[in-house]
N, C-alpha and C. Protein backbone atom coordinates (compact mmCIF):
# COMPACT_ATOMS: atom_id res chain seq x y z
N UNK A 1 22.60 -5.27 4.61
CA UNK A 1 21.43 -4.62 5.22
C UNK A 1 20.87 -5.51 6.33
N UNK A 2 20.11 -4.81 7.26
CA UNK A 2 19.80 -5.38 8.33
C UNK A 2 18.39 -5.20 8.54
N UNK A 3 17.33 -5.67 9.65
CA UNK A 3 16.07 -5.53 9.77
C UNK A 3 15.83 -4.20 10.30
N UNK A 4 17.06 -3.33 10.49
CA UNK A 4 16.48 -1.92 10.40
C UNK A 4 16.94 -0.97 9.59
N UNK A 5 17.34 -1.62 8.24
CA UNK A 5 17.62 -1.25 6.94
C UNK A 5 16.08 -1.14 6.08
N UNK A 6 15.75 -2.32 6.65
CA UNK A 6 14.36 -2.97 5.70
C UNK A 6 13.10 -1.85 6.28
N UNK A 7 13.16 -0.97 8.00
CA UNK A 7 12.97 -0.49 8.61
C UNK A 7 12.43 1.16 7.87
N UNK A 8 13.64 1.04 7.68
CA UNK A 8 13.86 2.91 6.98
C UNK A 8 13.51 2.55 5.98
N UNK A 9 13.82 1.76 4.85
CA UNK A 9 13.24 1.37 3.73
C UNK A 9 11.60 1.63 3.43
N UNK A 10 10.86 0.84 4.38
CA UNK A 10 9.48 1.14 4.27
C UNK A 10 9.14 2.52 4.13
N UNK A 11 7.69 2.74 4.03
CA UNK A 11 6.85 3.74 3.75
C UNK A 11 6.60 4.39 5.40
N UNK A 12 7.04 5.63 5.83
CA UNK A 12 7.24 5.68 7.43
C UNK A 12 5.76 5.54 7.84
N UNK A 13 4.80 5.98 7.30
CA UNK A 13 3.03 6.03 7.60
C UNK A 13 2.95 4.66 7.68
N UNK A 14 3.24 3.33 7.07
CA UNK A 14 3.32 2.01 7.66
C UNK A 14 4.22 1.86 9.40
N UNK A 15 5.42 2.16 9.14
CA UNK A 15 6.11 1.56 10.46
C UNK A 15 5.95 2.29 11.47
N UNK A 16 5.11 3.55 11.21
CA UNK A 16 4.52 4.25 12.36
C UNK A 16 3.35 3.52 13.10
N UNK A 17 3.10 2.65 12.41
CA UNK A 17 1.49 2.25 12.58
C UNK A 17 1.27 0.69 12.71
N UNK A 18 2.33 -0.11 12.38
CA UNK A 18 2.47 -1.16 12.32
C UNK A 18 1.97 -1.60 13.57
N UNK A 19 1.93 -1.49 14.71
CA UNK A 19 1.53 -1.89 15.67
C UNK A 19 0.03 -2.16 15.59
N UNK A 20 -1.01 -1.71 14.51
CA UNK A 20 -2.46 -1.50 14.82
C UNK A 20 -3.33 -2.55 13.63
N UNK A 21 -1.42 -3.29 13.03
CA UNK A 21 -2.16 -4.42 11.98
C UNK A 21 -2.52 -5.55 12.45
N UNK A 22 -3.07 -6.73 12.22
CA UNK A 22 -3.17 -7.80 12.60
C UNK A 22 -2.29 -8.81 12.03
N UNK A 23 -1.40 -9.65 12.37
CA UNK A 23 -0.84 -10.85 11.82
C UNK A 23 -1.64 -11.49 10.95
N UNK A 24 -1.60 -11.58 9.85
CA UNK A 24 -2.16 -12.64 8.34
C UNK A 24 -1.50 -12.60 7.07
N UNK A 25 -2.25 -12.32 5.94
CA UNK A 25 -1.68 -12.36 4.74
C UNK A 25 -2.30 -10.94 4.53
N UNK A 26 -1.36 -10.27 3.51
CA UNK A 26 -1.11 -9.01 3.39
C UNK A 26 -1.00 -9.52 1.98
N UNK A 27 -1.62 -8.06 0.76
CA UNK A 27 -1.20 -7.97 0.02
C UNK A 27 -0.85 -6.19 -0.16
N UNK A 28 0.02 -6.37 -1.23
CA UNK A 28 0.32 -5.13 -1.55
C UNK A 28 0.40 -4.76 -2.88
N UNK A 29 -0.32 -3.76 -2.67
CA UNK A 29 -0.79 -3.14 -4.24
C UNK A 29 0.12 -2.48 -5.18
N UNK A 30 0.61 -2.77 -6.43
CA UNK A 30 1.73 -1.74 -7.13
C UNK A 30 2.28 -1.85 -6.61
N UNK A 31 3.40 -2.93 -5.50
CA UNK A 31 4.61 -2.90 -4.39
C UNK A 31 5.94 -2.25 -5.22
N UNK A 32 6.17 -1.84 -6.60
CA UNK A 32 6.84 -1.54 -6.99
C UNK A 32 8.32 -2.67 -6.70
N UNK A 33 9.20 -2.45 -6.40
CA UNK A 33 10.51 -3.35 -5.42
C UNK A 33 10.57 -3.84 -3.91
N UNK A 34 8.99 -3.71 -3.55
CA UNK A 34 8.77 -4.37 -2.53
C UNK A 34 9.25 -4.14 -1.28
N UNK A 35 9.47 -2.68 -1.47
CA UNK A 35 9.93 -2.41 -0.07
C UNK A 35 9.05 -2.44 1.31
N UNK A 36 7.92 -1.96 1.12
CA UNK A 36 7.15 -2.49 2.20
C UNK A 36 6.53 -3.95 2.35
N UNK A 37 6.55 -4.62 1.37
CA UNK A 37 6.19 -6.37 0.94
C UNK A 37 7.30 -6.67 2.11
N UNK A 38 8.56 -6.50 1.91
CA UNK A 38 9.70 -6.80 2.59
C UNK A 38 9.71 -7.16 3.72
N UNK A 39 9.30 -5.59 4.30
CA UNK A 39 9.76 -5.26 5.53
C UNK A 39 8.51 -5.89 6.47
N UNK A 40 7.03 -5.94 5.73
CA UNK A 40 6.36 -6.48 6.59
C UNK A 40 6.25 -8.05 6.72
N UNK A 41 7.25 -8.87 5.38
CA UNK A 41 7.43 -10.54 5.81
C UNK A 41 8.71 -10.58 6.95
N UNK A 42 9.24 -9.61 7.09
CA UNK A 42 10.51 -9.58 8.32
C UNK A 42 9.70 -9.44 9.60
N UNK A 43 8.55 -9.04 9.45
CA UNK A 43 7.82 -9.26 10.74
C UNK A 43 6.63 -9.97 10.88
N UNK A 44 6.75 -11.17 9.92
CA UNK A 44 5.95 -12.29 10.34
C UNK A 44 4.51 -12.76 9.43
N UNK A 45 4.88 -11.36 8.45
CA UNK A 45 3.75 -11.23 7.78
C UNK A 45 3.59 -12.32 6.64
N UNK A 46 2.80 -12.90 6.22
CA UNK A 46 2.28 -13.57 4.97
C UNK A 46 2.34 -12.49 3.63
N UNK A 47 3.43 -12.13 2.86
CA UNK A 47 2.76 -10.95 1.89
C UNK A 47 2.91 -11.70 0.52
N UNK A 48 1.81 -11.07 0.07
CA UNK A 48 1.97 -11.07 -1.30
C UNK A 48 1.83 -10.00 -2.26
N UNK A 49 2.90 -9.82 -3.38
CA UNK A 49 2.76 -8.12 -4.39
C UNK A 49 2.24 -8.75 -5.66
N UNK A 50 1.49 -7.56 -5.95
CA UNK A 50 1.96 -7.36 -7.42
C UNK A 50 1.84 -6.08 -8.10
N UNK A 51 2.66 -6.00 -9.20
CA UNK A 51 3.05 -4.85 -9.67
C UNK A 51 2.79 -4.98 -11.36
N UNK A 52 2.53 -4.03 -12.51
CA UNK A 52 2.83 -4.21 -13.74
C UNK A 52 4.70 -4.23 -14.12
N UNK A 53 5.04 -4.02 -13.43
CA UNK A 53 6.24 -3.96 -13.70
C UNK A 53 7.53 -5.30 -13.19
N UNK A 54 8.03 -6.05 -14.27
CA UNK A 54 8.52 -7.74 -14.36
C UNK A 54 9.89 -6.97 -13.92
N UNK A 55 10.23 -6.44 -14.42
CA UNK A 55 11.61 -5.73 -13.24
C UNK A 55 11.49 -5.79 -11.78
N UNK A 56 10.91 -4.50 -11.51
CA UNK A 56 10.15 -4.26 -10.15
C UNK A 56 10.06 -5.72 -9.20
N UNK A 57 9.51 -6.21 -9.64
CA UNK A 57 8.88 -7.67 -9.40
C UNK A 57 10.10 -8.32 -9.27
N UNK A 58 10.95 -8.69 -10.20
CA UNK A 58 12.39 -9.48 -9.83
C UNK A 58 13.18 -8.84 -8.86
N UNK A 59 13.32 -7.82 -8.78
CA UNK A 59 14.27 -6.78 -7.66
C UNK A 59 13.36 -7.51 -6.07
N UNK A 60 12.34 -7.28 -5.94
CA UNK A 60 11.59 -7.65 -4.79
C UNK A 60 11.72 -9.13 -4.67
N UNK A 61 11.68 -9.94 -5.61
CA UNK A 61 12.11 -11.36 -5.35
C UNK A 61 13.29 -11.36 -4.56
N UNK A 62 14.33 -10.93 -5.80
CA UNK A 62 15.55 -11.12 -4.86
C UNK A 62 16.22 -10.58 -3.55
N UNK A 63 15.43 -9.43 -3.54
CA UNK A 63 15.71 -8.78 -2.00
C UNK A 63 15.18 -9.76 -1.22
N UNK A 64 14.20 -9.96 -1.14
CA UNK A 64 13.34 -10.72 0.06
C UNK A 64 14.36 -12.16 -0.28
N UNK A 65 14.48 -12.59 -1.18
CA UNK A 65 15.15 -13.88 -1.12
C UNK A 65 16.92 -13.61 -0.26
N UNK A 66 17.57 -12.49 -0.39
CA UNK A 66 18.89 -11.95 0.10
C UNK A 66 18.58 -12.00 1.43
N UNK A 67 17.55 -11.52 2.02
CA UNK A 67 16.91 -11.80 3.70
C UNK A 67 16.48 -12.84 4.22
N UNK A 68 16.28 -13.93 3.14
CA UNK A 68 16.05 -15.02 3.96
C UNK A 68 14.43 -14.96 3.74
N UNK A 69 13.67 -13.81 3.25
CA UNK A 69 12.37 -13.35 3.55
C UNK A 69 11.54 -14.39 2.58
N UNK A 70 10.29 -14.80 2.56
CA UNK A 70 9.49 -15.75 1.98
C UNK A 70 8.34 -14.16 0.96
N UNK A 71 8.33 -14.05 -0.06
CA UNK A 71 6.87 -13.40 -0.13
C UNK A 71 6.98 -14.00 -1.94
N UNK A 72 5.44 -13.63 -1.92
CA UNK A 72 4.71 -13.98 -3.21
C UNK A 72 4.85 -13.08 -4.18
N UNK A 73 5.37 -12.21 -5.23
CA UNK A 73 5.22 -11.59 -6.25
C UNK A 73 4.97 -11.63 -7.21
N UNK A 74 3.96 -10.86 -8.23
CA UNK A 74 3.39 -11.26 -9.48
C UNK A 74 3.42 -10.32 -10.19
N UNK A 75 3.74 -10.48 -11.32
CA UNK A 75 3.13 -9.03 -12.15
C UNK A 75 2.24 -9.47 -12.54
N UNK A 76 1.31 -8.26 -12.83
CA UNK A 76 -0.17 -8.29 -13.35
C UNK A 76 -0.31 -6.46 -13.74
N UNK A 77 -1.25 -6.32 -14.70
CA UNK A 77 -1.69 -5.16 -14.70
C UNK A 77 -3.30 -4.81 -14.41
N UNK A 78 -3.12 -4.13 -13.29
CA UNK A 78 -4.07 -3.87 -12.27
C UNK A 78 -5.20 -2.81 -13.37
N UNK A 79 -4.86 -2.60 -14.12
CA UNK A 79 -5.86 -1.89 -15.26
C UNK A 79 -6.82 -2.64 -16.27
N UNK A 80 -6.32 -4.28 -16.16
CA UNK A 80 -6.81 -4.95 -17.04
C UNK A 80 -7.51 -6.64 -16.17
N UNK A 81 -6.69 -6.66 -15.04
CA UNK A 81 -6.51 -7.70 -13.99
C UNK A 81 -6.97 -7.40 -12.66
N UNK A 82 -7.83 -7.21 -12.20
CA UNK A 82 -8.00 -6.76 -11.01
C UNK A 82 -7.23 -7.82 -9.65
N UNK A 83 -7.00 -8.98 -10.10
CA UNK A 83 -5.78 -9.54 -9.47
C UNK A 83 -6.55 -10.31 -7.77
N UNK A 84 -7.45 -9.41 -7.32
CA UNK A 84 -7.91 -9.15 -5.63
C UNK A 84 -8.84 -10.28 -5.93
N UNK A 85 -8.65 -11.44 -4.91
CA UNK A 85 -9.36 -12.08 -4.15
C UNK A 85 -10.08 -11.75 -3.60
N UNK A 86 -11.74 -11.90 -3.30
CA UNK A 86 -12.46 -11.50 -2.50
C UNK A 86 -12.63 -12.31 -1.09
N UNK A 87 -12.67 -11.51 -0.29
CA UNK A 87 -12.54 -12.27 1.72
C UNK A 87 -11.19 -12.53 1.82
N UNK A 88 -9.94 -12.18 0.87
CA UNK A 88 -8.86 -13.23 0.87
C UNK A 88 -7.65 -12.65 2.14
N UNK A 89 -7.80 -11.51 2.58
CA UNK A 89 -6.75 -10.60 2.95
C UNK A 89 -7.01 -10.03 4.30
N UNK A 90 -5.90 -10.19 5.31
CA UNK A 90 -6.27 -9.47 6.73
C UNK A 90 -5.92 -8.11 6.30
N UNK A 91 -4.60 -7.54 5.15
CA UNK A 91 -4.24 -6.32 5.39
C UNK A 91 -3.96 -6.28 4.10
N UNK A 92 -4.42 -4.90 2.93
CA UNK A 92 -4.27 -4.61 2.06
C UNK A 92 -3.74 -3.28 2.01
N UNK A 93 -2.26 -2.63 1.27
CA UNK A 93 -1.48 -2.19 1.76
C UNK A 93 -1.30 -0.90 -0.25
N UNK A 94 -1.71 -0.16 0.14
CA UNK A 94 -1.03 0.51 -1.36
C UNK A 94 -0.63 1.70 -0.74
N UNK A 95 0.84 2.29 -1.57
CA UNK A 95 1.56 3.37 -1.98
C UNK A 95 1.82 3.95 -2.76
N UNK A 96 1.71 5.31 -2.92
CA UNK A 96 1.87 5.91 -4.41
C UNK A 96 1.54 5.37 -5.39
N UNK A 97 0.10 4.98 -5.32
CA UNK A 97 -0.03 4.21 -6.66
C UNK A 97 -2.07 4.90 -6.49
N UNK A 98 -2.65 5.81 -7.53
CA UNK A 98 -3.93 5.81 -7.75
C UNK A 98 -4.36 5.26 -8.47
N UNK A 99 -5.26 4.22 -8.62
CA UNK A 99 -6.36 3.21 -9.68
C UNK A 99 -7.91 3.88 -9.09
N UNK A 100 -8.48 4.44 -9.19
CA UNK A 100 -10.13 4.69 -8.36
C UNK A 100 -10.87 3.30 -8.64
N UNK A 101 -10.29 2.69 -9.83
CA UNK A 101 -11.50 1.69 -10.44
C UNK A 101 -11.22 0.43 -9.43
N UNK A 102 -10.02 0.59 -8.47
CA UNK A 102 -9.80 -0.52 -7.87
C UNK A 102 -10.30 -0.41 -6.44
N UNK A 103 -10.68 0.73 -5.74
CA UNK A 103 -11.23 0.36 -4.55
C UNK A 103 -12.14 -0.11 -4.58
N UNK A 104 -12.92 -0.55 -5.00
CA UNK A 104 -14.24 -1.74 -4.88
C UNK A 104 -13.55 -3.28 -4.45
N UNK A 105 -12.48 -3.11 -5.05
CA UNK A 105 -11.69 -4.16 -5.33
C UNK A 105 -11.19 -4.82 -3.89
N UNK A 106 -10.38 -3.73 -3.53
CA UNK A 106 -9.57 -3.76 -2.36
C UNK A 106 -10.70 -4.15 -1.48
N UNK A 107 -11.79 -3.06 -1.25
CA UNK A 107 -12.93 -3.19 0.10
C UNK A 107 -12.74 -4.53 -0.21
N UNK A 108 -13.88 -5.26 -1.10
CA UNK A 108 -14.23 -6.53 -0.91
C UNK A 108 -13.01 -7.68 -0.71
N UNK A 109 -11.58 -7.46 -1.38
CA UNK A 109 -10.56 -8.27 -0.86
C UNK A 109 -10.14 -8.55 1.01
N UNK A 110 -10.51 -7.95 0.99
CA UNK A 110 -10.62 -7.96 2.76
C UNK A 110 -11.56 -8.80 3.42
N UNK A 111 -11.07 -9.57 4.50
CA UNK A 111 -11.56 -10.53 5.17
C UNK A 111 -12.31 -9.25 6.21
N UNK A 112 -13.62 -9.50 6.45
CA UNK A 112 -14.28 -9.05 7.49
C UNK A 112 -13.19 -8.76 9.15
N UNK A 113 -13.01 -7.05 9.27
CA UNK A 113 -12.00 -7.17 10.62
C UNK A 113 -11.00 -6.61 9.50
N UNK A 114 -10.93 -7.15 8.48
CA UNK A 114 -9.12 -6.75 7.82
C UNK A 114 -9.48 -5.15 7.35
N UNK A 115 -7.99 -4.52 7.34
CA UNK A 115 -7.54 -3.00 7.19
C UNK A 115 -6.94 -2.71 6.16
N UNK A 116 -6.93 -1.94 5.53
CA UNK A 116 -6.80 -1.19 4.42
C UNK A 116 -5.59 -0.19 4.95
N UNK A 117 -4.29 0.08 4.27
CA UNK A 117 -3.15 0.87 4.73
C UNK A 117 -3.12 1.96 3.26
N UNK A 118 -3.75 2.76 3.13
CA UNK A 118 -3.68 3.63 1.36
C UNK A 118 -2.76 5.10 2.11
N UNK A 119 -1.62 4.83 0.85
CA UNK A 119 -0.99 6.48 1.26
C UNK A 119 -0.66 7.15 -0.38
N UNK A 120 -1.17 8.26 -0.65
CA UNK A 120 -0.48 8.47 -1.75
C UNK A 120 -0.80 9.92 -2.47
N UNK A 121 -0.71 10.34 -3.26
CA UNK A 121 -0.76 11.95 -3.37
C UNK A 121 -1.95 12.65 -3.86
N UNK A 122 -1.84 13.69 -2.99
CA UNK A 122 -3.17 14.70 -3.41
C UNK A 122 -3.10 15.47 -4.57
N UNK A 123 -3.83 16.54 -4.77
CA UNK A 123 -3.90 17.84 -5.77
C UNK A 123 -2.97 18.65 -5.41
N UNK A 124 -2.40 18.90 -3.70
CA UNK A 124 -1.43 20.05 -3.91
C UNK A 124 -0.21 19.52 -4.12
N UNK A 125 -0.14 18.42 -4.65
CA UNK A 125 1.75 17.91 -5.09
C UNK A 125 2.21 18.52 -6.79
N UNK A 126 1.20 19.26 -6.96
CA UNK A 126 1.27 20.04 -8.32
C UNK A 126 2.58 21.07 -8.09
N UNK A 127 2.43 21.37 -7.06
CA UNK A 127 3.53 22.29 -6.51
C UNK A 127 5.00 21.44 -6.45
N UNK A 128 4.72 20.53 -6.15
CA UNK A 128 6.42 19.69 -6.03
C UNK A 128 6.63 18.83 -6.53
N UNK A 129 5.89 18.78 -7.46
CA UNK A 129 6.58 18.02 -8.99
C UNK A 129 5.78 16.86 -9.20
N UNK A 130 5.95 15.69 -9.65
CA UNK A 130 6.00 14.53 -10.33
C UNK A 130 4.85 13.96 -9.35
N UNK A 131 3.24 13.02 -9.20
CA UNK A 131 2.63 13.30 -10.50
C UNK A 131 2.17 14.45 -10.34
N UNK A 132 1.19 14.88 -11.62
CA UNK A 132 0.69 16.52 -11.83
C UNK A 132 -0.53 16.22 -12.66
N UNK A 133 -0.74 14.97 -13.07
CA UNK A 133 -2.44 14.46 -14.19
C UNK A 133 -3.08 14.36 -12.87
N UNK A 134 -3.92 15.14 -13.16
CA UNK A 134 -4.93 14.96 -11.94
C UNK A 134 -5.59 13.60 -11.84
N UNK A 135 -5.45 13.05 -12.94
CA UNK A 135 -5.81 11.34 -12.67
C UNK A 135 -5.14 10.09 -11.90
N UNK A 136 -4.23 10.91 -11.23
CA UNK A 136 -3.63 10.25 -10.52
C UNK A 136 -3.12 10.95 -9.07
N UNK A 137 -3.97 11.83 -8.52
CA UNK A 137 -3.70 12.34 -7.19
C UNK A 137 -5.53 12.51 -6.85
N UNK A 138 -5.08 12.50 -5.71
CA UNK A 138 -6.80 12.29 -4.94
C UNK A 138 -7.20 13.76 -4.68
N UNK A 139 -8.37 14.09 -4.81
CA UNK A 139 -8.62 15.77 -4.47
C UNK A 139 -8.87 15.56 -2.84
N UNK A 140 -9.24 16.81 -2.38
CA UNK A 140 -9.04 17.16 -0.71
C UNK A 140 -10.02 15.82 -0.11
N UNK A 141 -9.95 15.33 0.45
CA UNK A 141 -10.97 14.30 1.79
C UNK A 141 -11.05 13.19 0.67
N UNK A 142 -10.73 13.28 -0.69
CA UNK A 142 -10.94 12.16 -1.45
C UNK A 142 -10.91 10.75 -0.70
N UNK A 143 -9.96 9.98 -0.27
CA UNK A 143 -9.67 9.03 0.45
C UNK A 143 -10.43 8.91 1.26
N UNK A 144 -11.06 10.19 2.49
CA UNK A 144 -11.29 9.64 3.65
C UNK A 144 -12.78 9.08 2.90
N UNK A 145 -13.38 9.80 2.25
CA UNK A 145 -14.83 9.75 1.76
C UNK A 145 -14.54 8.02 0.56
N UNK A 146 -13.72 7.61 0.32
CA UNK A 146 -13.32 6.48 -0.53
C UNK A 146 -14.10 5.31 0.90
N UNK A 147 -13.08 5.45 1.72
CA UNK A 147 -13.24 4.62 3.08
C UNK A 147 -14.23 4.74 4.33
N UNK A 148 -15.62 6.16 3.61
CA UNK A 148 -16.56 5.93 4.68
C UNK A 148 -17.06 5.20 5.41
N UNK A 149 -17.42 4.01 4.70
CA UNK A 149 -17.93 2.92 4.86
C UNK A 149 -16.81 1.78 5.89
N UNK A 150 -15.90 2.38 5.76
CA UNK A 150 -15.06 2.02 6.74
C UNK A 150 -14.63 2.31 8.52
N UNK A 151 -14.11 1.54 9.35
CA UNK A 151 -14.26 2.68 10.71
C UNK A 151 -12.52 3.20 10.59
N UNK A 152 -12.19 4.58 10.14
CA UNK A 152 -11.23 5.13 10.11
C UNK A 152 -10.16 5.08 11.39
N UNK A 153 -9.03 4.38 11.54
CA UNK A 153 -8.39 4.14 12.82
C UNK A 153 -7.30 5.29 12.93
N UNK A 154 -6.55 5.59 11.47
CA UNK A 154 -5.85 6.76 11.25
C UNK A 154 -6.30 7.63 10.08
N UNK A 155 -5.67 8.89 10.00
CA UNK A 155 -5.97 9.47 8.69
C UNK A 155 -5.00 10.94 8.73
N UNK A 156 -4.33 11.06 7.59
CA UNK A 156 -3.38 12.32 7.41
C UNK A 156 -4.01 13.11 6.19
N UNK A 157 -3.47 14.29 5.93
CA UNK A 157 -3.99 14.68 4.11
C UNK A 157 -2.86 15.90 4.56
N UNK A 158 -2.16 16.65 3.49
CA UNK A 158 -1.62 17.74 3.55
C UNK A 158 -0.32 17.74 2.95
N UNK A 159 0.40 19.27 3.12
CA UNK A 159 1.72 18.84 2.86
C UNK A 159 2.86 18.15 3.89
N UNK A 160 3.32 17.59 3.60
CA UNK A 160 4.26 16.66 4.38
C UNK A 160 5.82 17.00 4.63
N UNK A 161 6.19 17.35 5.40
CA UNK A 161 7.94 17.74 5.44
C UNK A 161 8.27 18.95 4.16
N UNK A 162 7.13 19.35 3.99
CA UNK A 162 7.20 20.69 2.49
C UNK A 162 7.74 20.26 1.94
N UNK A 163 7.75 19.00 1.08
CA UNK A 163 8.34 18.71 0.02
C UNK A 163 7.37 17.45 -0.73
N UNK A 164 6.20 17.12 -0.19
CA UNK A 164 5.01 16.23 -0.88
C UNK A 164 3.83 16.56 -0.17
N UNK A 165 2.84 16.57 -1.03
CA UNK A 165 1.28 16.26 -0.54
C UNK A 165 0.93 15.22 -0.76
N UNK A 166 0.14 14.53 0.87
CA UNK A 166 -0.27 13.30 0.37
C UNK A 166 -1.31 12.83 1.36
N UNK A 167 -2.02 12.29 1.01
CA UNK A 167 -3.27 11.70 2.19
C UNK A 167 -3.25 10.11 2.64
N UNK A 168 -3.40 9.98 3.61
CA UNK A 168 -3.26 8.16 3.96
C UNK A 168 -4.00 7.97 4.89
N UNK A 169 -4.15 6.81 4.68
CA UNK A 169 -5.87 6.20 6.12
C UNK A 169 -4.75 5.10 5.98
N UNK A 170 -5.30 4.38 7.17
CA UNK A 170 -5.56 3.20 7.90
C UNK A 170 -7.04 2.77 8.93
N UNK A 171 -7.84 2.03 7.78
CA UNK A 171 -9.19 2.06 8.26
C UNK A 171 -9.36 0.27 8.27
N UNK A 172 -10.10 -0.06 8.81
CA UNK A 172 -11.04 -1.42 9.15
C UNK A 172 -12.32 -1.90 8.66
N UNK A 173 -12.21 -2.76 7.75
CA UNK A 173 -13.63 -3.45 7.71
C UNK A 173 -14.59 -3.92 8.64
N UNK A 174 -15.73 -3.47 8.40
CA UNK A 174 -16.51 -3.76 9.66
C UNK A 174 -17.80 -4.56 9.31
């Protein structure tokens, strides 16, 4: 694989947008196998994951270690561990992953200036399967209204390529 393996790999609402992050330390929330952890230490980034899952977590070691790539991975469970440094982070990064009890978390992990990257599924993904507990998909504007307090730089919600619903910001601490 190559750096535009690691490319397609990512989450496309990141590498669409990558241009509007700032160079620092990044963490990433639930990185699962670290595919976006990855792809954003291939471009210079400081990242660090963590995930509940010690699998997950070794797969992302060793990828990033197969690239040559430097990043930090931990498991922790974000239900019991809130894990987030406060001021600690230029860019805090989650995918498919809903916690509500953790955006307090995230805001304050952010260095004053640092951005928040959240993408992940709404209420109408009931229609296309997998999740379907409403405790884990955001209802309509959920997100944007999460990140008021934020200055919103991007923002999507809907169905996507008709085959997922999902909403994502990229907003700024101010």
């Amino acid at each position: 694989m190559n750096n535009k393996s690691l490319e397609k790999n990512a989450s496309l609402f990141l590498v669409e947008n990558i241009n509007l992050l700032p160079q620092g330390r990044v963490l990433d929330v639930a990185m699962g196998e670290g595919r976006n952890a990855i792809y954003l230490a291939s471009l210079g980034f400081k990242v660090e994951g963590v995930d509940i899952s010690g699998e997950a977590v070794e797969i992302a070691k060793k990828t990033a270690m197969d690239y040559s790539l430097d990043i930090s991975a931990h498991v922790a469970d974000l239900e019991k561990d809130t894990y987030i440094a406060k001021d600690s982070y230029d860019v805090i990064i989650c995918f498919n992953y809903l916690q509500r009890s953790l955006m307090p978390y995230i805001k304050a992990g952010l260095r004053k200036g640092g951005f928040v990257v959240y993408e992940t599924y709404i209420i109408d993904q009931v229609r296309f399967g997998k999740p379907h507990n409403p405790d884990f998909l955001l209802k309509h504007n959920e997100l944007l209204d999460m990140f008021r307090d934020f200055r919103c730089i991007r923002y999507h919600e809907g169905v996507m390529e008709n085959r997922k619903a999902t909403a994502g910001i990229i907003a700024q601490k101010v």
